[in-house]
N, C-alpha and C. Protein backbone atom coordinates (compact mmCIF):
# COMPACT_ATOMS: atom_id res chain seq x y z
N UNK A 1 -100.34 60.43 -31.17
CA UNK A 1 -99.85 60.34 -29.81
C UNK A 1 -98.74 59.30 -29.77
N UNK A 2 -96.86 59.46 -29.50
CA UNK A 2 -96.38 58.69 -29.11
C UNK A 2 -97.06 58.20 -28.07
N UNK A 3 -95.96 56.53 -28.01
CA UNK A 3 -95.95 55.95 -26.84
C UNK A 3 -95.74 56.36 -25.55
N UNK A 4 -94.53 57.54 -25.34
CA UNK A 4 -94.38 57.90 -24.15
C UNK A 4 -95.36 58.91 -23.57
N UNK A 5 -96.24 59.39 -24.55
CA UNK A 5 -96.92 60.39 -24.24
C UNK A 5 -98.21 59.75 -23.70
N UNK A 6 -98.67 58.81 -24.76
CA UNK A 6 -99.79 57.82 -24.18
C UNK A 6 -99.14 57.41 -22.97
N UNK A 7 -97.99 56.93 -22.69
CA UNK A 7 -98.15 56.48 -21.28
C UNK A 7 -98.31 57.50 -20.08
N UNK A 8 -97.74 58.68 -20.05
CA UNK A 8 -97.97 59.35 -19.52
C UNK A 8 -98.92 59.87 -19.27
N UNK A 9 -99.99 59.58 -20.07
CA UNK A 9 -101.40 60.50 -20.22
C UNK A 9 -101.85 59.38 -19.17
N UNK A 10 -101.62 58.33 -19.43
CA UNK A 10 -102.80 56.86 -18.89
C UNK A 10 -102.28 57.44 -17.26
N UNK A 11 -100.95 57.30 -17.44
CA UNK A 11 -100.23 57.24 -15.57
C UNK A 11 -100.75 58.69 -14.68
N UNK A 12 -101.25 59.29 -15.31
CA UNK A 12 -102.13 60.59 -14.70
C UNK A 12 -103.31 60.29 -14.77
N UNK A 13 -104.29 59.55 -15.54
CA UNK A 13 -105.44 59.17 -15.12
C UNK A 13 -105.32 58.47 -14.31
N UNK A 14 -104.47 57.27 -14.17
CA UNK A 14 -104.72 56.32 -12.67
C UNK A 14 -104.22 57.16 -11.58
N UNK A 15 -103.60 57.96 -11.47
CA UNK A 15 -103.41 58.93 -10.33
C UNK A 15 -104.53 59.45 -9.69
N UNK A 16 -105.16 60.03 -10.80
CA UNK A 16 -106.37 60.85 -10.67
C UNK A 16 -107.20 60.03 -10.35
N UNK A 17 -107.34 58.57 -10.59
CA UNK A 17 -108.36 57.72 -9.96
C UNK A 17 -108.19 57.45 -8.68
N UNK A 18 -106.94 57.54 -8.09
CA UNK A 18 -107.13 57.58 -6.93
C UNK A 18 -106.74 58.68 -6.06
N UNK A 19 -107.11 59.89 -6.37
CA UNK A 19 -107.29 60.98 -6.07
C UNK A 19 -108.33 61.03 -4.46
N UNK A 20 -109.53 60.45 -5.34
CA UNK A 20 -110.75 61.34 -4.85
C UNK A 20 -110.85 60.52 -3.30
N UNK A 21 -110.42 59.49 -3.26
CA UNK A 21 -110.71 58.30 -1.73
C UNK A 21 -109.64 58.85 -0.89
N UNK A 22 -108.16 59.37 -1.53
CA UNK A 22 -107.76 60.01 -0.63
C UNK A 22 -107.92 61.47 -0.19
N UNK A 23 -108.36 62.06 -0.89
CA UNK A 23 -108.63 63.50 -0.82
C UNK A 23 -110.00 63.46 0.35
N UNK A 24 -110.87 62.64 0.19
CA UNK A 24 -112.26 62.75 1.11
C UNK A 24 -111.57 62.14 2.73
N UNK A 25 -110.69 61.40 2.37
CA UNK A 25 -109.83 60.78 4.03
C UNK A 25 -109.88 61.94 4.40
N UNK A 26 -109.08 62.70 4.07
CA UNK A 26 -108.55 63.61 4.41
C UNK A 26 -109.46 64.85 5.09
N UNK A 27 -110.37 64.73 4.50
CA UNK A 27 -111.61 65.97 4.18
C UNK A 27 -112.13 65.29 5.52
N UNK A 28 -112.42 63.79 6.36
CA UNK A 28 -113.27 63.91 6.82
C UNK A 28 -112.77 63.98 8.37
N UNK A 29 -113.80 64.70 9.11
CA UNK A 29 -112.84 64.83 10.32
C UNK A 29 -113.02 64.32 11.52
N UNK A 30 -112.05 64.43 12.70
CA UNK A 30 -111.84 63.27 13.64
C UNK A 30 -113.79 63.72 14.05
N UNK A 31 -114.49 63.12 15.14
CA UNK A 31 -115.60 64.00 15.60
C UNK A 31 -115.15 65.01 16.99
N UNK A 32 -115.61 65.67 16.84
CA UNK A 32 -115.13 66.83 18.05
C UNK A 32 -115.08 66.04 19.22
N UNK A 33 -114.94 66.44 20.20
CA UNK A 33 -114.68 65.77 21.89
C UNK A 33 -115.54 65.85 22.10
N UNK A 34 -116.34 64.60 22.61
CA UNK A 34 -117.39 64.06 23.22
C UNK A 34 -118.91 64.01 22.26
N UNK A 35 -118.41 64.17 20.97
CA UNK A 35 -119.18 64.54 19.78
C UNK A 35 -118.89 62.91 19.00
N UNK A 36 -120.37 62.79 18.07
CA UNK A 36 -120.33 61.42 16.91
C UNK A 36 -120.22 62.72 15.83
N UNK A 37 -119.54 61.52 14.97
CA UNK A 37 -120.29 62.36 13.31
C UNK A 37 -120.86 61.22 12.49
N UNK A 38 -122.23 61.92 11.86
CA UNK A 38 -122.08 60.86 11.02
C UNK A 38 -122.29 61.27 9.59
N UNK A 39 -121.76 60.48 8.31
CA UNK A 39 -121.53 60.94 7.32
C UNK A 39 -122.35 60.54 5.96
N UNK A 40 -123.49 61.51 5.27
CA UNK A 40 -124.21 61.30 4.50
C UNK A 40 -123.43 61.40 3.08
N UNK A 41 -123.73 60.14 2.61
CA UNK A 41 -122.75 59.95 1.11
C UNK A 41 -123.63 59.34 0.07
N UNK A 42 -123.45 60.07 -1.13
CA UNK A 42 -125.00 59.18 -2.16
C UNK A 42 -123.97 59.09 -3.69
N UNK A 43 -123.76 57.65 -3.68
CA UNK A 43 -123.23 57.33 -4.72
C UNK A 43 -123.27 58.15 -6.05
N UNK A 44 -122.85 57.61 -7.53
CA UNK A 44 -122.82 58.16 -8.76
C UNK A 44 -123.75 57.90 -9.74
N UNK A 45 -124.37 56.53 -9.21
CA UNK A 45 -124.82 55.68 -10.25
C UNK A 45 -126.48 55.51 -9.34
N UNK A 46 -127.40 54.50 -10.31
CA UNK A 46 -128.19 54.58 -9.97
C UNK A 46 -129.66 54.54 -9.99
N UNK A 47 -130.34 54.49 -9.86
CA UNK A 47 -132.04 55.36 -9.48
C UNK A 47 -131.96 56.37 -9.10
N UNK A 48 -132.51 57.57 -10.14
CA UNK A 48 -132.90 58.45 -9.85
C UNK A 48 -131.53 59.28 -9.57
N UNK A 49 -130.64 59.19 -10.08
CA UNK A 49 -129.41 60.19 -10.36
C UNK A 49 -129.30 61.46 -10.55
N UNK A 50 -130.28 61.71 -11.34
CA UNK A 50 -130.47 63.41 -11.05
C UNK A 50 -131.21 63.94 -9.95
N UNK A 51 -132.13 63.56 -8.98
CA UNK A 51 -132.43 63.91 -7.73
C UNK A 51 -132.04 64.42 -6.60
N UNK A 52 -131.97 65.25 -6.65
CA UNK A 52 -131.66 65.79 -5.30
C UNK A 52 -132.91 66.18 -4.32
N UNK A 53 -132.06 65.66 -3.38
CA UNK A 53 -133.13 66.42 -2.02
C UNK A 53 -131.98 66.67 -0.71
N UNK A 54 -132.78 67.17 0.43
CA UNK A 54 -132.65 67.94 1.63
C UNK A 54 -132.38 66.72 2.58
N UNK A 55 -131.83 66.16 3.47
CA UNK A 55 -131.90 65.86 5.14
C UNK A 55 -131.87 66.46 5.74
N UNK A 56 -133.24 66.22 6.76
CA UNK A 56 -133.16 67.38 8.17
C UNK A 56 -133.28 66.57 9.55
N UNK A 57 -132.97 67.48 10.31
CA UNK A 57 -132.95 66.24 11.98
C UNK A 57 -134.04 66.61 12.03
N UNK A 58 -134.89 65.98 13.76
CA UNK A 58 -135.73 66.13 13.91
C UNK A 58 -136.25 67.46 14.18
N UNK A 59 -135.73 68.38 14.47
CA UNK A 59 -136.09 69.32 14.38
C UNK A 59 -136.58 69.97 13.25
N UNK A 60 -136.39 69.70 12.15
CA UNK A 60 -136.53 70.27 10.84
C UNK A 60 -135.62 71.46 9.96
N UNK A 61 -134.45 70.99 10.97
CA UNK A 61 -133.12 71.48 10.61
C UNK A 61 -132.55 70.83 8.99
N UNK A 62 -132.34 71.64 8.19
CA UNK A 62 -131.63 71.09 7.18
C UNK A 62 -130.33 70.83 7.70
N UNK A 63 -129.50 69.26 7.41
CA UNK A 63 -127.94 69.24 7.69
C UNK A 63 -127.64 68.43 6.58
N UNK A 64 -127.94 68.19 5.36
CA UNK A 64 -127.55 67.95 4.38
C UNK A 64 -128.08 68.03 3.02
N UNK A 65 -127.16 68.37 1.78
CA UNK A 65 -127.93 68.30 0.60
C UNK A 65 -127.50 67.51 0.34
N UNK A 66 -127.88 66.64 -0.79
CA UNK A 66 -128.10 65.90 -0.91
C UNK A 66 -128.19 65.59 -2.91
N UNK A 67 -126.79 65.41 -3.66
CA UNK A 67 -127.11 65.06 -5.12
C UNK A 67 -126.11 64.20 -5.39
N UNK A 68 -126.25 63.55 -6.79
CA UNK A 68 -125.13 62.92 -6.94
C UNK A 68 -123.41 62.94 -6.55
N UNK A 69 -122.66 61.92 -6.01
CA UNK A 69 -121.61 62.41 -5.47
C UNK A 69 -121.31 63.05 -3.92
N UNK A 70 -122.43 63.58 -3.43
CA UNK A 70 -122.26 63.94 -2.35
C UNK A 70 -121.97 63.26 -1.29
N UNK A 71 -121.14 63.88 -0.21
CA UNK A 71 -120.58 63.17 1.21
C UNK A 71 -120.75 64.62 1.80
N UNK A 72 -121.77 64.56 2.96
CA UNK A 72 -122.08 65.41 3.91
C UNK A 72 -121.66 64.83 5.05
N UNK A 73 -120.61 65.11 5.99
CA UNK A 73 -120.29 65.30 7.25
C UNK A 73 -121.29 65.69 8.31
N UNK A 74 -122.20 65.20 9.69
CA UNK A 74 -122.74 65.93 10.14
C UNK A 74 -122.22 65.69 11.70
N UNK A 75 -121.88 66.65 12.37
CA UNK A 75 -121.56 66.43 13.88
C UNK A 75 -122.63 66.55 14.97
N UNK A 76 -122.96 65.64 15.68
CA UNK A 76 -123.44 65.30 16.19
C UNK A 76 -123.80 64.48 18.21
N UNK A 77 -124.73 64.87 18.98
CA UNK A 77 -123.97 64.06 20.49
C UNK A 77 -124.36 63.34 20.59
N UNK A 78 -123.84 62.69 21.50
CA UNK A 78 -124.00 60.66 21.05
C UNK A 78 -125.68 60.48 21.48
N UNK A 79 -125.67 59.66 21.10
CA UNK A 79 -127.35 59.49 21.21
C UNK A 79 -127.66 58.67 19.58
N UNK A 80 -129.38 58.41 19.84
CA UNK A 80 -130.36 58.13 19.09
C UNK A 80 -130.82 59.66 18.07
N UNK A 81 -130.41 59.79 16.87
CA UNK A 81 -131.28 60.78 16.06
C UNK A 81 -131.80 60.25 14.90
N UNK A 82 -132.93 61.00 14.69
CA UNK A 82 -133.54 60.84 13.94
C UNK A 82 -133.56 61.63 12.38
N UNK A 83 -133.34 61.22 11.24
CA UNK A 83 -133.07 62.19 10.16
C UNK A 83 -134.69 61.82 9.30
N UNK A 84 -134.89 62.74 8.57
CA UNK A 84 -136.09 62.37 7.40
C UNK A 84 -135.67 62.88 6.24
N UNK A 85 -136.18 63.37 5.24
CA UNK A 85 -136.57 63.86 3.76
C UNK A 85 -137.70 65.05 3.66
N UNK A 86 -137.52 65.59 3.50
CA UNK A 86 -138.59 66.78 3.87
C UNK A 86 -139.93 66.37 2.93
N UNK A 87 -138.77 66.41 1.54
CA UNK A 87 -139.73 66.15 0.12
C UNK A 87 -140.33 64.74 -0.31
N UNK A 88 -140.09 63.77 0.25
CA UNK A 88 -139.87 62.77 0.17
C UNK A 88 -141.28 61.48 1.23
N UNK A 89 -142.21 61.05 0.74
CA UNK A 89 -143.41 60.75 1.74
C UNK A 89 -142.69 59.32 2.55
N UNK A 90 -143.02 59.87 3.63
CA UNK A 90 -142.74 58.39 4.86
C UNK A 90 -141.12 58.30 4.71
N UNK A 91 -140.13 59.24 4.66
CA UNK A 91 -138.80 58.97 4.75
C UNK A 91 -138.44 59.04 5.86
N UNK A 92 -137.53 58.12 6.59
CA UNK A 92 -137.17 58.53 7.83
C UNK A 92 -136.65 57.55 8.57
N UNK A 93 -135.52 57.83 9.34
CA UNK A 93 -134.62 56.75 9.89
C UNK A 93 -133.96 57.60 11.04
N UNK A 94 -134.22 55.95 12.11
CA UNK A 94 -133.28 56.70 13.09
C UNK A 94 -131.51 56.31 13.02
N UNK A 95 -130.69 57.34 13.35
CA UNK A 95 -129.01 56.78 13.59
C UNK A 95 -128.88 56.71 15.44
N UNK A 96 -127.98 55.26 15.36
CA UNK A 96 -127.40 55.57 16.68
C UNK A 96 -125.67 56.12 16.55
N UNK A 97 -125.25 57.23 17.25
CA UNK A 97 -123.94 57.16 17.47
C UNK A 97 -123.43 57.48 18.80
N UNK A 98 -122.28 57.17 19.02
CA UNK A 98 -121.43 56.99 20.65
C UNK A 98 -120.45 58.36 20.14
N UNK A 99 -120.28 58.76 21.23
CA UNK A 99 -118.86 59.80 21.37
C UNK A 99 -118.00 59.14 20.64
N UNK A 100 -116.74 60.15 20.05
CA UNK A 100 -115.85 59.35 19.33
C UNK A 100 -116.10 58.52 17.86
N UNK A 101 -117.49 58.23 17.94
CA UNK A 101 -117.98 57.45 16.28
C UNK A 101 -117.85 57.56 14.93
N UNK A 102 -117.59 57.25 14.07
CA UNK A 102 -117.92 58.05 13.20
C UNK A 102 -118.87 57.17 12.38
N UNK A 103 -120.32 57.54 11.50
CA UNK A 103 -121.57 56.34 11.10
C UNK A 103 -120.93 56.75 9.86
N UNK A 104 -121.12 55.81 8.77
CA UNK A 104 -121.34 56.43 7.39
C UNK A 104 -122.54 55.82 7.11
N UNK A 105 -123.51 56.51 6.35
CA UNK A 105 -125.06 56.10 5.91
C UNK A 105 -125.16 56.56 4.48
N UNK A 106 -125.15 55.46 3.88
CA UNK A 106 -125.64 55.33 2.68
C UNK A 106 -126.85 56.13 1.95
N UNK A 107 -127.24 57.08 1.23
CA UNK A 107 -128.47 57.32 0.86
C UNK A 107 -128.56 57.15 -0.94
N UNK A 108 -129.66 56.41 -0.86
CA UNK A 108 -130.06 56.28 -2.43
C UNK A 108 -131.64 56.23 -2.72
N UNK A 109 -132.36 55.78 -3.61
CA UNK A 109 -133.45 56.19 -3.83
C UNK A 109 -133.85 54.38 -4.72
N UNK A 110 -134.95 53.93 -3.75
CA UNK A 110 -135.46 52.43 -3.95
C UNK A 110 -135.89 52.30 -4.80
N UNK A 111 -135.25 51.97 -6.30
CA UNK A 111 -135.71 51.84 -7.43
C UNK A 111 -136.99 50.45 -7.64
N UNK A 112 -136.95 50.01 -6.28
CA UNK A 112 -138.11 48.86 -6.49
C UNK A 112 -139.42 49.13 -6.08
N UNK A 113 -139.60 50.74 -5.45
CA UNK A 113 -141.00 50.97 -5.21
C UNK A 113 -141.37 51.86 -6.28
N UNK A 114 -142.88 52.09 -6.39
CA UNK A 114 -143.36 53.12 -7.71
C UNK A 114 -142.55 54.22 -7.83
N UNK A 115 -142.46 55.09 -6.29
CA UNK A 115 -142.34 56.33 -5.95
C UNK A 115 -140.63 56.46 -6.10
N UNK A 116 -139.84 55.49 -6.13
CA UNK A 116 -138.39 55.79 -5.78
C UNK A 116 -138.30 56.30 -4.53
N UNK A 117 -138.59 56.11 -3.36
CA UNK A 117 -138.60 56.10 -2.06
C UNK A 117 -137.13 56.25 -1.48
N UNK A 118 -136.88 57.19 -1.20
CA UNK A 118 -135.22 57.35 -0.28
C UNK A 118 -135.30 56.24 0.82
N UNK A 119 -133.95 56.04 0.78
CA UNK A 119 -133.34 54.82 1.92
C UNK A 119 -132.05 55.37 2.60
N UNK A 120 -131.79 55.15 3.66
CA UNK A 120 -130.94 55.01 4.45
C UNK A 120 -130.18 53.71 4.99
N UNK A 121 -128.92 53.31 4.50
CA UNK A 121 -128.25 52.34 4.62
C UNK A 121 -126.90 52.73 5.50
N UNK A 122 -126.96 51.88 6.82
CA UNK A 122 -125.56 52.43 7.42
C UNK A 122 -124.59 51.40 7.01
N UNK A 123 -123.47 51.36 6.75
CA UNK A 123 -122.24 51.24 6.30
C UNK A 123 -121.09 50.70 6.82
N UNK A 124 -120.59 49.73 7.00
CA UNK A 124 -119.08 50.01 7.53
C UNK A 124 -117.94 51.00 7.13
N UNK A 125 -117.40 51.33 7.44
CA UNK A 125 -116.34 52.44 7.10
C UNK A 125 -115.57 51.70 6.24
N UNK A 126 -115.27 51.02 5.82
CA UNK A 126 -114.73 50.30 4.95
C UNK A 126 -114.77 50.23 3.40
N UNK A 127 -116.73 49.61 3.41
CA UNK A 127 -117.08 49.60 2.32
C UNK A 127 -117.72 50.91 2.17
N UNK A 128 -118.12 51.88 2.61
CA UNK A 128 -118.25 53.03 2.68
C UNK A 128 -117.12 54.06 1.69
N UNK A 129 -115.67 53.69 2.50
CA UNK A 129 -115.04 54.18 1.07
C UNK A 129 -114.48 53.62 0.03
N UNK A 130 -114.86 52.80 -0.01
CA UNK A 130 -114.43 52.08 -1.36
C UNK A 130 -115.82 52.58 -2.12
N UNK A 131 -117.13 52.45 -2.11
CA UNK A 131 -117.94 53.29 -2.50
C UNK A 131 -117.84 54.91 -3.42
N UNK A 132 -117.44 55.41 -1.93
CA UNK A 132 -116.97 56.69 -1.65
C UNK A 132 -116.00 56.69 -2.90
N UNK A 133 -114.75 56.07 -3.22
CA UNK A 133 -113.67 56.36 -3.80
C UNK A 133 -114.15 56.22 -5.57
N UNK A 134 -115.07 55.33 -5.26
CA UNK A 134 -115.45 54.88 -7.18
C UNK A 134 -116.68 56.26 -7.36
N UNK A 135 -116.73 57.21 -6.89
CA UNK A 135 -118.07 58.33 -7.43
C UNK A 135 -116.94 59.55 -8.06
């Protein structure tokens, strides 16, 4: 591999590294009028990395899957909801969001209990994608 070629190879990987934080901006959307969204995102790394599971509202609506890498969008009216784990024993958290909002909530799996117990962590939008951008 020349030099110019190595450089060129490297200057397309750092491109590509920052690909993915702008590509998900982009992807995520304003919330409808008079609508929250809030946005389920589960890092790369981890406890329990190969796991996947389901979020459902209270109803027992599925509105997200849920595996490595994932960022689920969910729209939502302002209010108190409640999400759980179907598969998952005693999972469950409530979100608040306002019209106009947008939540980002963290989900990972509590490598400090026996069970690996799902968690829900809400986020600033901030560190949310900087998160978001390193998966």
């Amino acid at each position: 591999m020349t030099k110019l070629t190595r450089r060129v190879f490297l200057g397309s990987a750092a491109t590509a590294a920052v690909l993915p934080a702008a590509a998900f901006a982009a992807s995520v959307p304003a919330p409808a009028s008079g609508m929250g969204l809030i946005v389920f995102y589960r890092g790369g790394a981890g406890a329990g990395i190969n796991a996947r599971f389901d979020i459902a509202d209270a109803n027992g609506k599925i509105v997200a899957h849920m595996q490595q890498g994932a960022v689920q969008p969910v729209s939502v009216t302002p209010g108190t909801h409640e999400f759980s784990v179907p598969d998952a024993n005693d999972t469950s958290g409530e979100i608040t969001v306002a019209a106009g909002q947008t939540v980002f909530v963290e989900c990972y799996l509590d490598a400090a209990t026996n069970s690996g117990k799902l968690q829900f962590r809400i986020q600033p939008e901030a560190t949310a994608m900087k998160r978001i951008s390193k998966m």
